[in-house]
C-alpha atoms as a PDB file:
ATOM      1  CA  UNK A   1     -14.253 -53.205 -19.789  1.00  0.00           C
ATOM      2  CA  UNK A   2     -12.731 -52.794 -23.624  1.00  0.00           C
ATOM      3  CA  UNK A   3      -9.562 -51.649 -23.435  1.00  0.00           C
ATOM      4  CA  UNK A   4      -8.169 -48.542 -25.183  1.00  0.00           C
ATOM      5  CA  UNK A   5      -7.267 -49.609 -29.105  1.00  0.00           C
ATOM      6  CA  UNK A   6      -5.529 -47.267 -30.764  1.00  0.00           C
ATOM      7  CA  UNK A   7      -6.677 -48.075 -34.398  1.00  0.00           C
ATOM      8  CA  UNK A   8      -4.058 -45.889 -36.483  1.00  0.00           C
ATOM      9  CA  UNK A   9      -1.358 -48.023 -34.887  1.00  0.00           C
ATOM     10  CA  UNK A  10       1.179 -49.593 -37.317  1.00  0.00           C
ATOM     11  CA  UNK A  11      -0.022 -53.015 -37.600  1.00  0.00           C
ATOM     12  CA  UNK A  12       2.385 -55.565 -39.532  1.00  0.00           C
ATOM     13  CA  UNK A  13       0.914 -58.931 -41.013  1.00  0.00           C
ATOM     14  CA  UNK A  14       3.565 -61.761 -41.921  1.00  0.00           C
ATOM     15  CA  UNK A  15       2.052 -64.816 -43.985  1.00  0.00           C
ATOM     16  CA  UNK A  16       4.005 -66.215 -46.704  1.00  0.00           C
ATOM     17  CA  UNK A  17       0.878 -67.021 -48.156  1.00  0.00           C
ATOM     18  CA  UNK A  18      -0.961 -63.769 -49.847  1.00  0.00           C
ATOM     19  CA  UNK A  19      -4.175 -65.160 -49.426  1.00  0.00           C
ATOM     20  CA  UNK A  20      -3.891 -65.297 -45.755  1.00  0.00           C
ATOM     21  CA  UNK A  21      -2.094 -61.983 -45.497  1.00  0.00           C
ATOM     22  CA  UNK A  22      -5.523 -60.317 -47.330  1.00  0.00           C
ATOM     23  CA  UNK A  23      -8.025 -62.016 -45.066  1.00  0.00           C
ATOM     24  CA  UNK A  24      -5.882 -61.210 -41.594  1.00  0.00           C
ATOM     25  CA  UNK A  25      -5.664 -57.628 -42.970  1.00  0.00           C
ATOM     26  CA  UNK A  26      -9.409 -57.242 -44.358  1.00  0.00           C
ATOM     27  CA  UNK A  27     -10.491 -58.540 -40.811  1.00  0.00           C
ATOM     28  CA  UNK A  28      -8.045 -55.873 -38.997  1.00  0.00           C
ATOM     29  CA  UNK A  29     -10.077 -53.006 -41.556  1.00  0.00           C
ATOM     30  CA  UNK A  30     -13.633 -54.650 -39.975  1.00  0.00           C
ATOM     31  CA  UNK A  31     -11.982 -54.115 -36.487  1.00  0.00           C
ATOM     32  CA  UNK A  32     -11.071 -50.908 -37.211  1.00  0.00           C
ATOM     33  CA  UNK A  33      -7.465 -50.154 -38.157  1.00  0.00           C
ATOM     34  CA  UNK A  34      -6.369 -48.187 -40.760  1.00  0.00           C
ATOM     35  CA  UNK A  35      -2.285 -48.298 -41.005  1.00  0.00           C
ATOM     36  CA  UNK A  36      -1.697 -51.878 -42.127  1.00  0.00           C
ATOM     37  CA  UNK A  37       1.394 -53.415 -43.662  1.00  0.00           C
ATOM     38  CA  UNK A  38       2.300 -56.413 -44.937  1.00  0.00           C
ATOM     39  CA  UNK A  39       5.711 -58.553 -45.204  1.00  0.00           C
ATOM     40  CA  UNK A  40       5.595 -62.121 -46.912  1.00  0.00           C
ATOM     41  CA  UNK A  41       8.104 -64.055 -43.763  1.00  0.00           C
ATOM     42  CA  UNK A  42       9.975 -63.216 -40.860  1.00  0.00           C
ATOM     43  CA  UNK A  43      12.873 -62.037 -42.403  1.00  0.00           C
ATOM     44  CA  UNK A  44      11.200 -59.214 -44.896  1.00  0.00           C
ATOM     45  CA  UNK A  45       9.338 -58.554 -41.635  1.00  0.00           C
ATOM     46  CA  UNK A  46      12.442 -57.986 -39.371  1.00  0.00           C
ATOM     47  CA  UNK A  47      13.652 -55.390 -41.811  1.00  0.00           C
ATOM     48  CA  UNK A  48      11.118 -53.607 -41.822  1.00  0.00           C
ATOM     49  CA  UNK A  49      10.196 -53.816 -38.027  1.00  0.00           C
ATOM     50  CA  UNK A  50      14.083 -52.377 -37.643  1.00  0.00           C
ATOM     51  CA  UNK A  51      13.325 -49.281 -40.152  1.00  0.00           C
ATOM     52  CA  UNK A  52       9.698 -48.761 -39.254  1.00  0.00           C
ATOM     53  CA  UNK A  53       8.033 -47.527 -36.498  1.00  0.00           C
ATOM     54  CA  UNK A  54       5.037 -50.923 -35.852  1.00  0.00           C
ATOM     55  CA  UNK A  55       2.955 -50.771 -32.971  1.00  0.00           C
ATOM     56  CA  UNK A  56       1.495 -54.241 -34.046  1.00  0.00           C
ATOM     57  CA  UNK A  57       2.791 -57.793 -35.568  1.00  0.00           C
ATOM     58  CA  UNK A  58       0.084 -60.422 -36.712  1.00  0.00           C
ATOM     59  CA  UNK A  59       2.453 -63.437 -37.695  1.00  0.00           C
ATOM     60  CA  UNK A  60       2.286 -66.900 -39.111  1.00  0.00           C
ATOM     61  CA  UNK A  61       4.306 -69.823 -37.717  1.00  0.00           C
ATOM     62  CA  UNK A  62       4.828 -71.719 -40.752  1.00  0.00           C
ATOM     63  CA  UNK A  63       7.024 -69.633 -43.045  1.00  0.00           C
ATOM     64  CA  UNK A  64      10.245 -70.088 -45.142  1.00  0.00           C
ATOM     65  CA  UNK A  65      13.438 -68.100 -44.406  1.00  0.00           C
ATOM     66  CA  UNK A  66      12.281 -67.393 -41.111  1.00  0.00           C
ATOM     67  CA  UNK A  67       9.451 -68.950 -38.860  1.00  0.00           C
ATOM     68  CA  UNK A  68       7.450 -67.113 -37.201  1.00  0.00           C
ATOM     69  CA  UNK A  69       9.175 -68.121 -33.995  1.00  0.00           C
ATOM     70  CA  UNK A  70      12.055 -67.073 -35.026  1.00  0.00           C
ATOM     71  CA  UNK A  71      11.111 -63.870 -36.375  1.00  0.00           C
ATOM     72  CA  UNK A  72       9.483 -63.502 -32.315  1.00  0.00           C
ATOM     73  CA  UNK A  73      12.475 -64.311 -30.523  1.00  0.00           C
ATOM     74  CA  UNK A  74      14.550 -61.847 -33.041  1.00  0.00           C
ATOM     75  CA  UNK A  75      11.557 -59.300 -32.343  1.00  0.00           C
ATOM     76  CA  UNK A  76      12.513 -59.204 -28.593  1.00  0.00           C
ATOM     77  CA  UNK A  77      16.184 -59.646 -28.932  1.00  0.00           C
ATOM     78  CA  UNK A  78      15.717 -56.107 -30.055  1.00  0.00           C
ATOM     79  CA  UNK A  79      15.660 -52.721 -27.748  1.00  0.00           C
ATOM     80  CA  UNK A  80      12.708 -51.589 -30.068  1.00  0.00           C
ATOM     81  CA  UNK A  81      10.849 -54.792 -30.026  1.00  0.00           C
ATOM     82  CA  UNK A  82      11.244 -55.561 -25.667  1.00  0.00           C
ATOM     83  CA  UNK A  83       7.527 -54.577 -25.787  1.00  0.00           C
ATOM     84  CA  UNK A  84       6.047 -54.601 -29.108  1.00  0.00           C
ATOM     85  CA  UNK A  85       2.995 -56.509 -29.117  1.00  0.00           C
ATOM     86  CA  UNK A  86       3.283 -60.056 -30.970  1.00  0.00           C
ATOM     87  CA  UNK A  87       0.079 -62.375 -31.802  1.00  0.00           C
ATOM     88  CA  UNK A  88       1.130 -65.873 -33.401  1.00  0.00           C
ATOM     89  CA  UNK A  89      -0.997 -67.380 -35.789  1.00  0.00           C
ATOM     90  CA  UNK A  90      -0.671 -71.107 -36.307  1.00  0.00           C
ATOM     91  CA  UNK A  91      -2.136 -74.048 -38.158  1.00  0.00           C
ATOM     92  CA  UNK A  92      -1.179 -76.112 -35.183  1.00  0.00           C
ATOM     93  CA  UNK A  93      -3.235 -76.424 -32.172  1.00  0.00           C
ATOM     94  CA  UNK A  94       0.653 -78.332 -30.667  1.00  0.00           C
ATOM     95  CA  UNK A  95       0.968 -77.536 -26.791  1.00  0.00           C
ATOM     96  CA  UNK A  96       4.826 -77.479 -27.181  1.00  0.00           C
ATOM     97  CA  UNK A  97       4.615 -74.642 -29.407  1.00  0.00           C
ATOM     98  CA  UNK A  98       2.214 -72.606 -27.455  1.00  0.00           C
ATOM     99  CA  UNK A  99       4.724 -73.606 -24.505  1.00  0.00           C
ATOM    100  CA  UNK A 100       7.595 -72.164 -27.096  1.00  0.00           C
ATOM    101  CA  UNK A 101       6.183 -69.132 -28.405  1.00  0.00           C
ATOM    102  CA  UNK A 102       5.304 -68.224 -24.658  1.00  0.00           C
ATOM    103  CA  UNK A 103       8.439 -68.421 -22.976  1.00  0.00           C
ATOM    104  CA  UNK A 104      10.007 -66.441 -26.450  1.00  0.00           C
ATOM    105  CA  UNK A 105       7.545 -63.687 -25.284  1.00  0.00           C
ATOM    106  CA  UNK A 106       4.588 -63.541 -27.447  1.00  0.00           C
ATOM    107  CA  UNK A 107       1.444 -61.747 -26.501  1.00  0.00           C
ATOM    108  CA  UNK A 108      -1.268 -64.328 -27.837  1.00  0.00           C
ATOM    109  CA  UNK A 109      -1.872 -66.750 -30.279  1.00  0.00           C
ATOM    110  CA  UNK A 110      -4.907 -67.866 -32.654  1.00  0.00           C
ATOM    111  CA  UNK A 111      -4.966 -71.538 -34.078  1.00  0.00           C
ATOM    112  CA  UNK A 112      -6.420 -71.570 -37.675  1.00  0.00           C
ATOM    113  CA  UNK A 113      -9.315 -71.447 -38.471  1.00  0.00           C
ATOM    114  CA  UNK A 114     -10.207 -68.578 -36.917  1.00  0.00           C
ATOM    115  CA  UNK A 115     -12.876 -65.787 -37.063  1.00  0.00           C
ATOM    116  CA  UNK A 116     -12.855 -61.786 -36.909  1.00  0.00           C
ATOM    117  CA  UNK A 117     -14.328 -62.314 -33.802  1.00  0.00           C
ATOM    118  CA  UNK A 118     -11.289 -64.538 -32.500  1.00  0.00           C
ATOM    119  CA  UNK A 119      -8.843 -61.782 -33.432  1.00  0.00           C
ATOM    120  CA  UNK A 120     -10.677 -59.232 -32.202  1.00  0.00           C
ATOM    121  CA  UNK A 121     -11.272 -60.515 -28.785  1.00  0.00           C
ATOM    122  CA  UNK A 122      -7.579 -61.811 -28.707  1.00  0.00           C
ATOM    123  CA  UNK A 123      -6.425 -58.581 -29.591  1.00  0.00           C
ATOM    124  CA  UNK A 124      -7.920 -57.136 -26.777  1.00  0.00           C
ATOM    125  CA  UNK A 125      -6.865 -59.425 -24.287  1.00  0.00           C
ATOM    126  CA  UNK A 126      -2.909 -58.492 -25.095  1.00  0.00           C
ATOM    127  CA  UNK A 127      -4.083 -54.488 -24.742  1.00  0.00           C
ATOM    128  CA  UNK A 128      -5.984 -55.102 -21.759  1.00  0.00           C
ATOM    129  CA  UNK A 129      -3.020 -56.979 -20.383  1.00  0.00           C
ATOM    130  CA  UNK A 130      -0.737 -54.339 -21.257  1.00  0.00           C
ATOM    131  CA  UNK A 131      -2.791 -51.492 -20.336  1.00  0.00           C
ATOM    132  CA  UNK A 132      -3.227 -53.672 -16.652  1.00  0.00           C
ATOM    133  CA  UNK A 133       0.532 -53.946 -16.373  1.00  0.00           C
ATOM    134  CA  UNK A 134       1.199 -50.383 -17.369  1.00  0.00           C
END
């Protein structure tokens, strides 16, 4: 069973790289969500996750300033951010990373390259999970 989506949630996308930022957002419009914002690394992103309301953070490992690991494990260091949902997106395939970015608390992960059908189905598994554990 799909789980319940809702696809006017706030969804953040964190790439220091524009490129990626437009094709993780243009595959998030083919899914079906409409309220998408961008931030170009973790830092930008952690401002604006502490004035906005996001129901949803796409992020990149591999970024300046802050790492995408980083930007996680300052995500749930937060009262607002105990339960947003996180999916990592990295270039590296490393098990200690996976390992890391699990015990920091993030909901999924993709390893590039990926397809729309990859983020889809990985964005289900974190609401199914959720919805499961509610």
């Amino acid at each position: 069973m799909k789980p319940e989506i809702n696809l006017n949630m706030k969804v953040l996308v964190v790439d220091d790289f524009a490129t990626m930022r437009k094709i993780v957002r243009n595959i998030l419009k083919q899914i079906g969500f409409t309220n998408i914002i961008e931030a170009d690394d973790g830092a930008n992103a952690l401002s604006i996750i502490k004035e906005d309301k996001i129901d949803f953070v796409v992020t990149d490992w591999n970024m300046p300033n802050m790492t995408g690991l980083e930007l996680l494990k300052n995500i749930r260091a937060q009262d607002n951010g105990k339960n947003l949902p996180v999916l990592m997106v990295t270039a590296e395939g490393l098990a200690e990373n996976v390992v890391d970015a699990v015990k920091a608390g993030v909901d999924n992960y993709i390893v590039k390259p990926f397809t729309a059908d990859t983020i889809q189905a990985k964005i289900e598994q974190i609401f199914a999970k959720r919805q499961a554990n509610a």
